[in-house]
Protein backbone atom coordinates (compact mmCIF):
# COMPACT_ATOMS: atom_id res chain seq x y z
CA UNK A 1 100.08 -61.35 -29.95
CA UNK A 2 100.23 -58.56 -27.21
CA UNK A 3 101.06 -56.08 -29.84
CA UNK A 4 98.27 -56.93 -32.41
CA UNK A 5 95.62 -56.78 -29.73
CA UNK A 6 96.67 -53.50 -29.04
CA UNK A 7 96.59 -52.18 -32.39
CA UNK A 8 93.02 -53.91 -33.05
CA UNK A 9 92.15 -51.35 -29.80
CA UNK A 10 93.63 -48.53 -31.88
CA UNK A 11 91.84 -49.45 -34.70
CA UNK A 12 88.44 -50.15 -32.87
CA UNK A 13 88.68 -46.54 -30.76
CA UNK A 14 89.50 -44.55 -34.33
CA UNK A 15 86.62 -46.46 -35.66
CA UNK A 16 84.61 -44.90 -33.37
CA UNK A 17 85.91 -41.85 -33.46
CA UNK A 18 85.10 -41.81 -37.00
CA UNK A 19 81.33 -42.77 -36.30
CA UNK A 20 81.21 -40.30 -33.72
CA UNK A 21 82.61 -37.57 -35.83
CA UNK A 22 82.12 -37.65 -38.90
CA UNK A 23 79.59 -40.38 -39.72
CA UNK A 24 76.39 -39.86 -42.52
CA UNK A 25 73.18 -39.15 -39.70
CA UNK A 26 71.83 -42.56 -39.76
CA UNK A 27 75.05 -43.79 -38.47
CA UNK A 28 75.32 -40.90 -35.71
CA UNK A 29 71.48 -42.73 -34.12
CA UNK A 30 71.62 -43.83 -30.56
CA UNK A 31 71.75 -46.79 -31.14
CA UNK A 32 75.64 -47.02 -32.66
CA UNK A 33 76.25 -44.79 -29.89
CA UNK A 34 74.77 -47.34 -27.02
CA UNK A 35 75.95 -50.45 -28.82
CA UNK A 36 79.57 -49.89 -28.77
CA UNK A 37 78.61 -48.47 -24.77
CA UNK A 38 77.56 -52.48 -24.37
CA UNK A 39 79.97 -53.66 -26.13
CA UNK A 40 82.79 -51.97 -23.82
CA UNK A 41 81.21 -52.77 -20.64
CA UNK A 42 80.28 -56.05 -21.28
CA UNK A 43 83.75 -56.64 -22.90
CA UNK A 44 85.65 -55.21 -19.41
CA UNK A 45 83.49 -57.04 -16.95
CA UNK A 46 84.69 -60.30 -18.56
CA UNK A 47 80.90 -60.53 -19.81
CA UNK A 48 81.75 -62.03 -23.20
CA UNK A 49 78.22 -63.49 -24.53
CA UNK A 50 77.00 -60.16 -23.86
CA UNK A 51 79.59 -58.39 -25.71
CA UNK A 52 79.23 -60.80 -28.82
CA UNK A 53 75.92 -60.22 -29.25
CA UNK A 54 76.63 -56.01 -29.20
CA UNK A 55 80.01 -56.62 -31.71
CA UNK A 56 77.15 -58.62 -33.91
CA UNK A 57 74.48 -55.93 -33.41
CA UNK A 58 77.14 -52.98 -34.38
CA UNK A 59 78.31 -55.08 -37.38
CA UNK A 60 74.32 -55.09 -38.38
CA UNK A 61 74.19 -51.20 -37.76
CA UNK A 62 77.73 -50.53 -39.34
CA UNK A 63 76.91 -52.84 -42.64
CA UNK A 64 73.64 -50.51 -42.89
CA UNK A 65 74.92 -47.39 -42.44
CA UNK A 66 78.21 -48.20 -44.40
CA UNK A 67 78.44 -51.75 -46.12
CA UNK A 68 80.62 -54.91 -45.98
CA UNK A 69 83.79 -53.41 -47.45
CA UNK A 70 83.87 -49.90 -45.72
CA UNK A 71 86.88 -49.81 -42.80
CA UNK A 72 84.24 -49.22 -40.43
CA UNK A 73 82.87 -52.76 -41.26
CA UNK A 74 86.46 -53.79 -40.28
CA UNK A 75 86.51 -52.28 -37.22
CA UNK A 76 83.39 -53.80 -36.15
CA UNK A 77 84.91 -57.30 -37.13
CA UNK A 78 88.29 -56.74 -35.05
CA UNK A 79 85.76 -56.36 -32.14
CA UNK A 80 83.94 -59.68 -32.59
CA UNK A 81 87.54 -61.19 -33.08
CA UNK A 82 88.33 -59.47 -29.91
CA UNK A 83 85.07 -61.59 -28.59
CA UNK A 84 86.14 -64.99 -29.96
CA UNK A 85 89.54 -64.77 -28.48
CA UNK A 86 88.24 -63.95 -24.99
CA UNK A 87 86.07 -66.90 -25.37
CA UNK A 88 88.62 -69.33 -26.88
CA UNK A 89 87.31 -69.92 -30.02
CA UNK A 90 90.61 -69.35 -32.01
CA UNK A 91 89.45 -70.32 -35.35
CA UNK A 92 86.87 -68.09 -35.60
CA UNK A 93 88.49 -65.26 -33.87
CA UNK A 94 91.47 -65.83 -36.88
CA UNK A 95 88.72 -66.26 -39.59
CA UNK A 96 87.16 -62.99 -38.44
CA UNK A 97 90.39 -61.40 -38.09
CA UNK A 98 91.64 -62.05 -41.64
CA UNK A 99 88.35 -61.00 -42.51
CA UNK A 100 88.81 -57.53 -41.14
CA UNK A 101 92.56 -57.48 -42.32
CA UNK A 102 91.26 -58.24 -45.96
CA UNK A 103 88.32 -55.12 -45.86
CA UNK A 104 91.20 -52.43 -44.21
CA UNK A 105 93.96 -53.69 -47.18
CA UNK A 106 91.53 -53.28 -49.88
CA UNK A 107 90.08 -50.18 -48.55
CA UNK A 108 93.71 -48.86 -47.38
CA UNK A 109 96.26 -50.04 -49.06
CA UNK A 110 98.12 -52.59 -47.75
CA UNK A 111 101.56 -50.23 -47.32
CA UNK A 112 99.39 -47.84 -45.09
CA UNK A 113 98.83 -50.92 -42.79
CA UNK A 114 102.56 -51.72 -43.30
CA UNK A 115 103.49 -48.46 -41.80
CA UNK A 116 101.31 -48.49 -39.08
CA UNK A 117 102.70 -51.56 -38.09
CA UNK A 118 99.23 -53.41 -38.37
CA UNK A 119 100.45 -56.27 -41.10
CA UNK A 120 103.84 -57.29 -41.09
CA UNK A 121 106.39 -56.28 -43.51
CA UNK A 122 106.92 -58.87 -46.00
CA UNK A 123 110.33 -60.84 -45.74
């Protein structure tokens, strides 16, 4: 559990690398920028309400900027799981999850995310 929370940290920071860097100009606004600032410091002060309504605002800002099946999308979903977990709310935390899983396989490959230790090998 330890070790996929980590990786979903990993994930989330080169998400936002990736808007940061090399995202089209209406994803580079202010507003992605100050969003994920909430997000963090709402998530870290153990606000968690807060910080669900940024991951849901960024998911709103990454879905325009990129759409429901880019990695970015993902990123922004491993975020909210991040959220639901905090809070307790298991279910929706794995439903979100597996969401985000399903988007970075699709858009990946699922032997990238094999290799990089996100999704199990298969047995």
């Amino acid at each position: 559990m330890m070790r996929s929370v980590w990786q979903a940290h990993l994930l989330a920071l080169a998400g936002v690398l990736y808007v940061l860097l090399a995202a089209p100009s209406a994803a580079r606004s202010e507003d992605i920028e100050s969003v994920i600032t909430q997000f963090n410091e709402s998530y870290e002060a153990g606000r968690f309400d807060e910080a669900e309504r940024a991951s849901k605002r960024l998911l709103e800002l990454l879905e325009k900027a990129w759409g429901r099946t880019d990695p970015l999308y993902a990123t922004g979903l491993t975020k909210l799981a991040q959220v639901y977990i905090a809070q307790g709310r298991y279910a929706e935390a794995l439903r979100t999850g597996e969401q985000a899983l399903s988007i970075q396989e699709k858009a990946l490959g699922r032997e990238l995310l094999i290799a990089s230790g996100i999704e199990e090998t298969p047995d």
